[in-house]
N, C-alpha and C. Protein backbone atom coordinates (compact mmCIF):
# COMPACT_ATOMS: atom_id res chain seq x y z
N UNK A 1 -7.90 -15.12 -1.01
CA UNK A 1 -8.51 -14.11 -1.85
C UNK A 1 -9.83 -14.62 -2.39
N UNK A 2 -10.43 -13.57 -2.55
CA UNK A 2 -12.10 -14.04 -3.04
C UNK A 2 -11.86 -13.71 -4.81
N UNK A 3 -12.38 -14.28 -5.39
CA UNK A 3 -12.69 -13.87 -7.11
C UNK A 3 -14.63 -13.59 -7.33
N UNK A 4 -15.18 -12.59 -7.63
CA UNK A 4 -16.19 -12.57 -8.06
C UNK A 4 -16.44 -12.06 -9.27
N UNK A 5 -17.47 -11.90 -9.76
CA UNK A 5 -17.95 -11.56 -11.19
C UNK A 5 -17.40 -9.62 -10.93
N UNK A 6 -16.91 -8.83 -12.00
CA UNK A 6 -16.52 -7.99 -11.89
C UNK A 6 -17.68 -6.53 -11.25
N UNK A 7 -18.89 -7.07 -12.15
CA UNK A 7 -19.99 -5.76 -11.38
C UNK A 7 -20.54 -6.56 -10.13
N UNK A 8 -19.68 -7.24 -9.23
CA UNK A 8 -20.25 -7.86 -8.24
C UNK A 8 -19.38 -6.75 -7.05
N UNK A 9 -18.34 -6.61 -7.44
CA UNK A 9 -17.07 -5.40 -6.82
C UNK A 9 -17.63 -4.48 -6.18
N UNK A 10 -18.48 -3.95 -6.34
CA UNK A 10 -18.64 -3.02 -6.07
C UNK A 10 -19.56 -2.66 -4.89
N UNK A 11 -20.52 -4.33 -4.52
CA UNK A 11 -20.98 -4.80 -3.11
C UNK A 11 -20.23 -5.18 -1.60
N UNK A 12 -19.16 -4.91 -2.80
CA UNK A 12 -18.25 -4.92 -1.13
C UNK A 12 -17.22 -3.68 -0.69
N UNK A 13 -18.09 -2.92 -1.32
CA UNK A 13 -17.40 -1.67 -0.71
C UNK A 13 -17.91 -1.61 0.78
N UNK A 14 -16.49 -1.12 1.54
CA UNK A 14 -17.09 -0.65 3.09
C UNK A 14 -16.84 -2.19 3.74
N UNK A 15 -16.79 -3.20 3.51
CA UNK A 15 -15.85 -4.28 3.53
C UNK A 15 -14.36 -4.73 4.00
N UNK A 16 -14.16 -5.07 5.20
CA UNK A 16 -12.57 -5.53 5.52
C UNK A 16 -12.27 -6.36 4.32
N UNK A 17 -10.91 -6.42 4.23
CA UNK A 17 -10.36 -7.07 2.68
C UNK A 17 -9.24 -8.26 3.72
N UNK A 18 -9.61 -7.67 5.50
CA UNK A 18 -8.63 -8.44 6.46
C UNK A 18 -7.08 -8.37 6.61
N UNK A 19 -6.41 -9.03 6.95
CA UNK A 19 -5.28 -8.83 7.82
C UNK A 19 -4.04 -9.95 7.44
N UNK A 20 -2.92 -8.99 7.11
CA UNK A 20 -1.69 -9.68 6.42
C UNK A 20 -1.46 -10.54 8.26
N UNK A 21 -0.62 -11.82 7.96
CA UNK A 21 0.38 -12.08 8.78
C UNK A 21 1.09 -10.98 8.99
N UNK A 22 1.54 -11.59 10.38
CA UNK A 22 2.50 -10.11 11.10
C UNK A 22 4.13 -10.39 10.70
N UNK A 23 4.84 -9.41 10.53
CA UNK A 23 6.09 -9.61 9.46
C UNK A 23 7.19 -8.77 10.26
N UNK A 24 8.21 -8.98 10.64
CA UNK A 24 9.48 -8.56 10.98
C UNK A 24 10.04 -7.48 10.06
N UNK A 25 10.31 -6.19 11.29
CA UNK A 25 11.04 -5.64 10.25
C UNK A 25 12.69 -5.54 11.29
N UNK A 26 13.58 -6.38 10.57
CA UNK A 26 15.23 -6.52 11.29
C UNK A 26 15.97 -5.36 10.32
N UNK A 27 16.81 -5.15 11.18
CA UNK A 27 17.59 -4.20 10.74
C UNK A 27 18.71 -4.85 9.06
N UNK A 28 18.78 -6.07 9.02
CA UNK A 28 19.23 -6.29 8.04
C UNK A 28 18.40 -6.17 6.63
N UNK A 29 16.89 -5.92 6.81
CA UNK A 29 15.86 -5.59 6.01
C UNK A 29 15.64 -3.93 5.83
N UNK A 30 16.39 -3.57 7.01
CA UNK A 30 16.28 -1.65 6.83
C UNK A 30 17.58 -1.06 5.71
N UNK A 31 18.79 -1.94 6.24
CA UNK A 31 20.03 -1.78 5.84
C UNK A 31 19.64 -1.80 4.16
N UNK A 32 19.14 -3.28 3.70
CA UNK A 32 19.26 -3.41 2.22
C UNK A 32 17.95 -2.36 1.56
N UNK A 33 17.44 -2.22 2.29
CA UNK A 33 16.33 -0.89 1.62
C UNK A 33 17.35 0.26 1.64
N UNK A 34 17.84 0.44 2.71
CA UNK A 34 18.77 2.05 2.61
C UNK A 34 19.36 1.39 1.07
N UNK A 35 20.57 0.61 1.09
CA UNK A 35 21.12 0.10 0.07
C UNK A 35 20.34 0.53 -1.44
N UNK A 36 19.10 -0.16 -1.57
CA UNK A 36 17.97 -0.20 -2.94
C UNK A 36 17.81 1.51 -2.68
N UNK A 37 17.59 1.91 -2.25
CA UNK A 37 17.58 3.51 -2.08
C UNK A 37 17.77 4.80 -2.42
N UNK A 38 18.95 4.25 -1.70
CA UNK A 38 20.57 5.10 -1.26
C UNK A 38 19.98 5.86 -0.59
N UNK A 39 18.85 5.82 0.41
CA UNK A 39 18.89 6.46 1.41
C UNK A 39 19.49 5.78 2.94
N UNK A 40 20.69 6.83 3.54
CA UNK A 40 21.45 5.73 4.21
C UNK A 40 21.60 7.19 5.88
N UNK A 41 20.15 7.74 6.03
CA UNK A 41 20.26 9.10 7.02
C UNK A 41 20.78 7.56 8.36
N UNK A 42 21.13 8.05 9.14
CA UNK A 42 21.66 7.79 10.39
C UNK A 42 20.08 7.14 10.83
N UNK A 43 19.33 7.52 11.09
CA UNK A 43 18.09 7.22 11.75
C UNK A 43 17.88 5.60 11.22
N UNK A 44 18.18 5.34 10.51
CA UNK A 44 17.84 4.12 9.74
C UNK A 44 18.70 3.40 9.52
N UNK A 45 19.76 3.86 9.88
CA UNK A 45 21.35 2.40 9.41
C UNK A 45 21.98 2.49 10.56
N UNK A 46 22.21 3.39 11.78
CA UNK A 46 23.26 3.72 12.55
C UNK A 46 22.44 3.57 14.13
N UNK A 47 22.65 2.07 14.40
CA UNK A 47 22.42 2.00 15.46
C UNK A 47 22.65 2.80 16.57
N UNK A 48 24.09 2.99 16.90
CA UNK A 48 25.08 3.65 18.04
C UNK A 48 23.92 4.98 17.96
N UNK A 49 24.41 5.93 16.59
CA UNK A 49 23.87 6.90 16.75
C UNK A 49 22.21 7.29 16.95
N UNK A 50 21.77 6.68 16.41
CA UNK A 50 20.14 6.58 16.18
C UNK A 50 19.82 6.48 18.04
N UNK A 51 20.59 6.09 18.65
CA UNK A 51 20.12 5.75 20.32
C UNK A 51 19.94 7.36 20.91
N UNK A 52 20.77 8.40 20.32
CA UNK A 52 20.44 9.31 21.11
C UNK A 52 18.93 10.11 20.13
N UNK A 53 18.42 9.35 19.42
CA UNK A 53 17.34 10.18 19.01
C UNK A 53 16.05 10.15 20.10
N UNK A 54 15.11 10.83 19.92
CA UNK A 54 13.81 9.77 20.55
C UNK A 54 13.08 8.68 20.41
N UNK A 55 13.52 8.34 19.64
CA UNK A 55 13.14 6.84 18.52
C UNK A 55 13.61 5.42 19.89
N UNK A 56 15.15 5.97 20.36
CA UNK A 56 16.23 5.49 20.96
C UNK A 56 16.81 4.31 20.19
N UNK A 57 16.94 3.94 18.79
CA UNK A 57 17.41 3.34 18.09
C UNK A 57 16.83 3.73 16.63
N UNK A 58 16.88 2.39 15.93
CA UNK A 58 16.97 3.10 14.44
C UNK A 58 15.26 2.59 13.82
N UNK A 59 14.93 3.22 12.95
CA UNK A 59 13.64 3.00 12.76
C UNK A 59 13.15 2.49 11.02
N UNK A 60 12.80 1.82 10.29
CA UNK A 60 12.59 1.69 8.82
C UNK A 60 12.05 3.21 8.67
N UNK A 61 12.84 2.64 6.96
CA UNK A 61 11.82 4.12 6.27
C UNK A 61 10.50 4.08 6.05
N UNK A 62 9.51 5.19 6.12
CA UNK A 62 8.26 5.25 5.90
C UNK A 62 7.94 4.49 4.56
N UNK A 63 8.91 4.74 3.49
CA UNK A 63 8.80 3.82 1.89
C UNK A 63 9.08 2.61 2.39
N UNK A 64 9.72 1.91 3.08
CA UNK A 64 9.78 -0.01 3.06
C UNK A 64 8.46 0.20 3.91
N UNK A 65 7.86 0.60 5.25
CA UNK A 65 6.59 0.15 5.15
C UNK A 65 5.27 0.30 4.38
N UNK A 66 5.53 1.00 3.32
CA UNK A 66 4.57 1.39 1.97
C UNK A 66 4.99 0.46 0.84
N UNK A 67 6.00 0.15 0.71
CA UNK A 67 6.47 -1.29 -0.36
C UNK A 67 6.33 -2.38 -0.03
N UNK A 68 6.05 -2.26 1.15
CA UNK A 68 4.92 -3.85 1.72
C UNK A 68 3.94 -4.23 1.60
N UNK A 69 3.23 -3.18 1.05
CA UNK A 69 1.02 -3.15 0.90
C UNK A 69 1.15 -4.51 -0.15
N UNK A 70 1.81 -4.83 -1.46
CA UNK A 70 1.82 -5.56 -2.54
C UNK A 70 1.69 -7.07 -1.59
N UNK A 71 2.98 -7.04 -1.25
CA UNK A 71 2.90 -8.26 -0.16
C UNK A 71 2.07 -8.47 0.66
N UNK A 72 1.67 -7.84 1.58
CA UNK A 72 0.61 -8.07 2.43
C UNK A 72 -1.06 -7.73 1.99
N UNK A 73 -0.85 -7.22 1.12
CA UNK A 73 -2.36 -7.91 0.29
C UNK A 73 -2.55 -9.54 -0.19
N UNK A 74 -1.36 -9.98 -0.68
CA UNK A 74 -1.10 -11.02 -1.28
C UNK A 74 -1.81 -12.34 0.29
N UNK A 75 -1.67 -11.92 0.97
CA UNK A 75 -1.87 -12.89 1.94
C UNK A 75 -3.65 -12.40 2.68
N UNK A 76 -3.66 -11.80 2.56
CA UNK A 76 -5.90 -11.25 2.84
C UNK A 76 -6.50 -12.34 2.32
N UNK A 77 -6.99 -13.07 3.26
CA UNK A 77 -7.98 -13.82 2.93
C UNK A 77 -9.45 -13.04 2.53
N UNK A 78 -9.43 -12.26 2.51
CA UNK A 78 -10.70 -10.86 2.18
C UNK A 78 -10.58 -10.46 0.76
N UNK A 79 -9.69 -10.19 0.43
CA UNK A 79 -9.26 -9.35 -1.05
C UNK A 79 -10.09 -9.93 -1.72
N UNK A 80 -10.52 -8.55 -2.72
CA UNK A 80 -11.40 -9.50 -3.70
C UNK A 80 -10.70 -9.07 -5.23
N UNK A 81 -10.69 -9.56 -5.75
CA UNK A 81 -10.29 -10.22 -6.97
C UNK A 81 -11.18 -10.21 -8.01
N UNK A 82 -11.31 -9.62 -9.66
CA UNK A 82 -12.48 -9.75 -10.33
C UNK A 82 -12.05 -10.94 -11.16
N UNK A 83 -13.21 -11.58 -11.78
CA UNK A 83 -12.72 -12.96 -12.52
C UNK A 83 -12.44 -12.19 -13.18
N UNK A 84 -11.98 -13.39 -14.47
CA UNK A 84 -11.01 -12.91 -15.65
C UNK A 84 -10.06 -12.05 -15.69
N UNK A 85 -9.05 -12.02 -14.32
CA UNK A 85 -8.70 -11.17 -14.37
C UNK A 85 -7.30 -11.45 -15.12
N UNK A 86 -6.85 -10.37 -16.17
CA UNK A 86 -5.87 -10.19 -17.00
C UNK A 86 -4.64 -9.86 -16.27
N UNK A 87 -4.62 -8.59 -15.73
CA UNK A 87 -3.41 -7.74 -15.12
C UNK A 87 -4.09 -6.86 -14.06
N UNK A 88 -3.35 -7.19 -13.16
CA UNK A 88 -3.88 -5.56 -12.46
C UNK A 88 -2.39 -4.88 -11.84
N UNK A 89 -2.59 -3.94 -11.63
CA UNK A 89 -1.39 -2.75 -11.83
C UNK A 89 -1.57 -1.57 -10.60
N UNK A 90 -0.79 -1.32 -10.05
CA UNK A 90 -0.74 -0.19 -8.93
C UNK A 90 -0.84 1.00 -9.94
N UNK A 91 -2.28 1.85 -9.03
CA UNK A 91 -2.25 2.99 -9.65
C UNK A 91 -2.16 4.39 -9.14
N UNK A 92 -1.31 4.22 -8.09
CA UNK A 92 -0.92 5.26 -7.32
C UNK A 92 -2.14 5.36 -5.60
N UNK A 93 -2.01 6.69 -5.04
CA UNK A 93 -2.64 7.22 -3.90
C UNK A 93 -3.18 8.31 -4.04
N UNK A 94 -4.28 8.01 -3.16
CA UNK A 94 -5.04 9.44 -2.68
C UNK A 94 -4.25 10.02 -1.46
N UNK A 95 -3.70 9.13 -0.77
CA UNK A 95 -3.70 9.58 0.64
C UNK A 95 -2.67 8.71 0.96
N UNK A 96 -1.78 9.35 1.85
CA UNK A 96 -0.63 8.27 2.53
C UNK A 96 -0.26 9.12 3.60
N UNK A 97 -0.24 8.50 4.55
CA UNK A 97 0.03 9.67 6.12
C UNK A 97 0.61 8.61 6.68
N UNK A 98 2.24 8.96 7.42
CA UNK A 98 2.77 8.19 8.04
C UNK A 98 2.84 8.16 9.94
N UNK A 99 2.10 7.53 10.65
CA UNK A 99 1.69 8.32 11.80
C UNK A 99 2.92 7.64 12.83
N UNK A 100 3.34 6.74 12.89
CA UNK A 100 4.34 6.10 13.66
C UNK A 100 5.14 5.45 13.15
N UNK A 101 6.47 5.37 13.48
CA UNK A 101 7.80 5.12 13.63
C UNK A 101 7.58 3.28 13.13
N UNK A 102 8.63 3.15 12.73
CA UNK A 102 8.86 1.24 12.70
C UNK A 102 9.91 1.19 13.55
N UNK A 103 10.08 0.67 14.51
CA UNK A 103 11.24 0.59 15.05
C UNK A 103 12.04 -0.66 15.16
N UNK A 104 12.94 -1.13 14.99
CA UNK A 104 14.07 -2.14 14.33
C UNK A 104 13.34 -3.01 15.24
N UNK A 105 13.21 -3.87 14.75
CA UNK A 105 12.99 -5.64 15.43
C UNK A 105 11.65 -5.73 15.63
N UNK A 106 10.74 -4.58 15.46
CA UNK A 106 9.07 -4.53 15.38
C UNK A 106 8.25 -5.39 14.38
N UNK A 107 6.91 -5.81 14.57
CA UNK A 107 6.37 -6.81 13.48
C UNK A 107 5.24 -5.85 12.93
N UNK A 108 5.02 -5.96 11.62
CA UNK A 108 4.16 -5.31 11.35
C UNK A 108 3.09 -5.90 10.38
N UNK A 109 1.93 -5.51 9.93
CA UNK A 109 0.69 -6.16 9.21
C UNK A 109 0.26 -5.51 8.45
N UNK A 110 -0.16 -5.65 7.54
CA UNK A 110 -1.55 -4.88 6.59
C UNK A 110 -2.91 -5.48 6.92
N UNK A 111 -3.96 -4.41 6.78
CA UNK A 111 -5.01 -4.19 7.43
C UNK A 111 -5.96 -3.35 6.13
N UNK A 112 -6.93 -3.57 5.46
CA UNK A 112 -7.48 -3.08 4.16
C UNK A 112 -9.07 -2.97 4.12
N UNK A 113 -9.43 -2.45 3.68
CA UNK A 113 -10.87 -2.14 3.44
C UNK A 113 -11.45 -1.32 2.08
N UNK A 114 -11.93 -1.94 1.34
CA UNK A 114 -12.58 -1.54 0.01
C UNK A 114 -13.03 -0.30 -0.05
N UNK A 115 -12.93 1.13 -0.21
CA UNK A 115 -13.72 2.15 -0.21
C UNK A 115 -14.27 2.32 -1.44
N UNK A 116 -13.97 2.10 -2.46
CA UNK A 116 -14.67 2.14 -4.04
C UNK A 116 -14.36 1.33 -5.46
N UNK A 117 -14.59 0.80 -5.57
CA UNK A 117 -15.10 -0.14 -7.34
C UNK A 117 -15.58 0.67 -8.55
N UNK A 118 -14.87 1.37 -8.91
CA UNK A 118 -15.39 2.37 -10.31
C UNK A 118 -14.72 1.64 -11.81
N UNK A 119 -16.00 1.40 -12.71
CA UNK A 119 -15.51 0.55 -13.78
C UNK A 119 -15.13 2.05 -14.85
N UNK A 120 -14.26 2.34 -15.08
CA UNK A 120 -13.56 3.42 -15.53
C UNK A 120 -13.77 3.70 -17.17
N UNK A 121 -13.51 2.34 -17.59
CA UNK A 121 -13.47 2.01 -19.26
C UNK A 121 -13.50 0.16 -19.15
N UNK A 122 -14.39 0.62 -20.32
CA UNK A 122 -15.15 -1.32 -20.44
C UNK A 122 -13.84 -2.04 -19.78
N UNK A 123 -14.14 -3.06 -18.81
CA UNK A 123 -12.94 -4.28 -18.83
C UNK A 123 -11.77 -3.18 -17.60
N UNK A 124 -11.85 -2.04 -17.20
CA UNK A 124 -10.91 -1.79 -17.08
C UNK A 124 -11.24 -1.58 -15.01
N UNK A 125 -11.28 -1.55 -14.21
CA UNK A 125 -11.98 -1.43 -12.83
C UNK A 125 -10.92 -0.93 -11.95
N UNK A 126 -11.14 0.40 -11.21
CA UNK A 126 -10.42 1.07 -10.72
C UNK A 126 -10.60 0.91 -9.11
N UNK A 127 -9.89 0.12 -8.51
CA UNK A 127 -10.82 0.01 -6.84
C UNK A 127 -9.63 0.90 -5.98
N UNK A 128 -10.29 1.39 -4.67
CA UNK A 128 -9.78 2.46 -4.04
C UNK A 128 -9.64 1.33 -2.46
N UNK A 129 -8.30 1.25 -1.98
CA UNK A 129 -8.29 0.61 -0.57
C UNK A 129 -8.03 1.20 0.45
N UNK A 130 -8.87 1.32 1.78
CA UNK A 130 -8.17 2.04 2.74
C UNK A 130 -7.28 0.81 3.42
N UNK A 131 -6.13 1.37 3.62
CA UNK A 131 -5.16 0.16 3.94
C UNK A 131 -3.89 0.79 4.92
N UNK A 132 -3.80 0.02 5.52
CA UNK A 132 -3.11 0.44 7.04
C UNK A 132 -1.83 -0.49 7.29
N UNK A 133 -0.67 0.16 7.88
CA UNK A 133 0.32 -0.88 8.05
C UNK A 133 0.13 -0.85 9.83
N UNK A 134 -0.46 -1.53 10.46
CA UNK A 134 -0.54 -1.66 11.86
C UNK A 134 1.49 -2.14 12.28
N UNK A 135 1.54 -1.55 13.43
CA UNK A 135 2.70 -2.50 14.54
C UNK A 135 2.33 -2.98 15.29
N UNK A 136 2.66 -4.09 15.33
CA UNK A 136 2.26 -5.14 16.74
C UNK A 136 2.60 -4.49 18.12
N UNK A 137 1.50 -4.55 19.08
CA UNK A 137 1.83 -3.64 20.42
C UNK A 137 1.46 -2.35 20.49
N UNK A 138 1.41 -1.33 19.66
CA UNK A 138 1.41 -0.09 19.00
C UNK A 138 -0.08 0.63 18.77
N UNK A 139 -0.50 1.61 19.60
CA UNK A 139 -1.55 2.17 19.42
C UNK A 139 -1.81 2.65 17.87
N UNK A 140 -0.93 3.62 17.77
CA UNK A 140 -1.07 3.96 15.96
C UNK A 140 -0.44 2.93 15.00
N UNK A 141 -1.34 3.06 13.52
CA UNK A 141 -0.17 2.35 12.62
C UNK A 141 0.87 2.90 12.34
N UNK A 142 1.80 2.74 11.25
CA UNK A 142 3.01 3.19 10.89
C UNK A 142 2.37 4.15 9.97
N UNK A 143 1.20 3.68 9.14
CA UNK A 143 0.93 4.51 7.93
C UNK A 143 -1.17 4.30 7.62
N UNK A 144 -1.45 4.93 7.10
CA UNK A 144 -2.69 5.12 6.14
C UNK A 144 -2.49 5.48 5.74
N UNK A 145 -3.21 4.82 4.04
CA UNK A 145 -3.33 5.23 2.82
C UNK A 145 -4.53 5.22 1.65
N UNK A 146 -4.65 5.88 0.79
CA UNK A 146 -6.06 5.51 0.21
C UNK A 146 -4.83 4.91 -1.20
N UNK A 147 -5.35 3.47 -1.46
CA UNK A 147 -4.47 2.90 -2.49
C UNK A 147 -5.40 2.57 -3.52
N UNK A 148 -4.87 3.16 -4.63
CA UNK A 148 -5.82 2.75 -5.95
C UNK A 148 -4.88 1.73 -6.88
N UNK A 149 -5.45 0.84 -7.07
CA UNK A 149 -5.33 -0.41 -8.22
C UNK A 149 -6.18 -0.86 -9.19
N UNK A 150 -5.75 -0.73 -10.37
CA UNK A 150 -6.55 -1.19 -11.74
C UNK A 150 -6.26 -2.52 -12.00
N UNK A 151 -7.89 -2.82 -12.24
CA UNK A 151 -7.74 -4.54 -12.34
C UNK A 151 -7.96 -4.55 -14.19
N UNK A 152 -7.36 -5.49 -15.14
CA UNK A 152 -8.31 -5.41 -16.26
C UNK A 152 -8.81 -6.95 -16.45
N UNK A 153 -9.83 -6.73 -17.07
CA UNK A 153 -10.62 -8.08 -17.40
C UNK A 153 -10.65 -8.24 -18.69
C-alpha cells in the first residue's frame, strides 16, 4: 500500500490500485458462507444436485465474492492510503453487477482502480473504487462494482 499526504489523493484518480493474489474458492468456504447466511439454495451447497444445472456443479454466492473486496484490497500493492490515517470505514456502492458464476474449486482476485477522492468534510475523504473480482481462466469477472470508502484523518 502507498500512504500519501491526503490532498495528494486525488492525483491518482484513473490509477490501477493493482491486483489481489489469486484465492480459492472450495466448497468448504461456500458451505460456511451458506452457514453465516442461512442461505443454503441447492446451487451453492448441493453438489449431486447443482450438476444438473448449467453451472454443472455448485457455484459461491455473488455476496462471498463481494465480502472479499476488504481482503483483497488488503494485499494491492497500489492502494493508496491517506497519512494520518485514523479509521476508514466501508461506505457502501454505486454499482455492483454480478456478471459470472464462481464455480467451486475456481481462484479468484481483486482488481481496483481509483475513480474519485472527494474531501467531503474537513479530515473526512470519500474515495470511489472501480473494483473487479476477476476468475482465473475466465473471460468475465464474477462482479463490478463502484465501492465507496471513507478514510478519516
Amino acid at each position: 500500500m502507498k500512504t500519501v499526504e491526503p490532498a495528494q489523493l486525488a492525483s491518482f484518480i484513473g490509477q490501477s490500485m493493482g491486483a489481489s493474489e489469486w484465492f480459492a474458492i472450495d466448497q468448504a468456504r461456500i458451505n460456511a458462507f451458506a452457514d453465516t447466511t442461512l442461505d443454503h439454495q441447492y446451487i451453492h451447497v448441493d453438489p449431486e444436485k447443482s450438476k444438473a444445472t448449467p453451472f454443472g456443479g455448485t457455484i459461491a454466492h455473488g455476496f462471498l465474492s463481494l465480502s472479499l473486496l476488504p481482503f483483497f484490497q488488503e494485499s494491492m500493492a497500489g492502494w493508496v492510503m491517506p497519512t494520518g490515517l485514523k479509521m476508514g470505514m466501508n461506505y457502501g456502492f454505486d454499482k455492483i453487477r454480478f456478471l459470472a458464476p464462481v464455480k467451486v474449486n475456481s481462484r479468484v482476485r481483486g482488481a481496483a482502480k481509483l475513480k474519485d477522492a472527494v474531501e467531503k468534510n474537513p479530515g473526512q475523504w470519500l474515495l470511489t473504487f472501480e473494483f473487479s473480482v476477476e476468475i482465473e481462466g475466465e473471460p468475465k469477472p464474477a462482479l463490478i462494482s463502484d465501492w465507496l470508502v471513507m478514510y478519516f484523518v
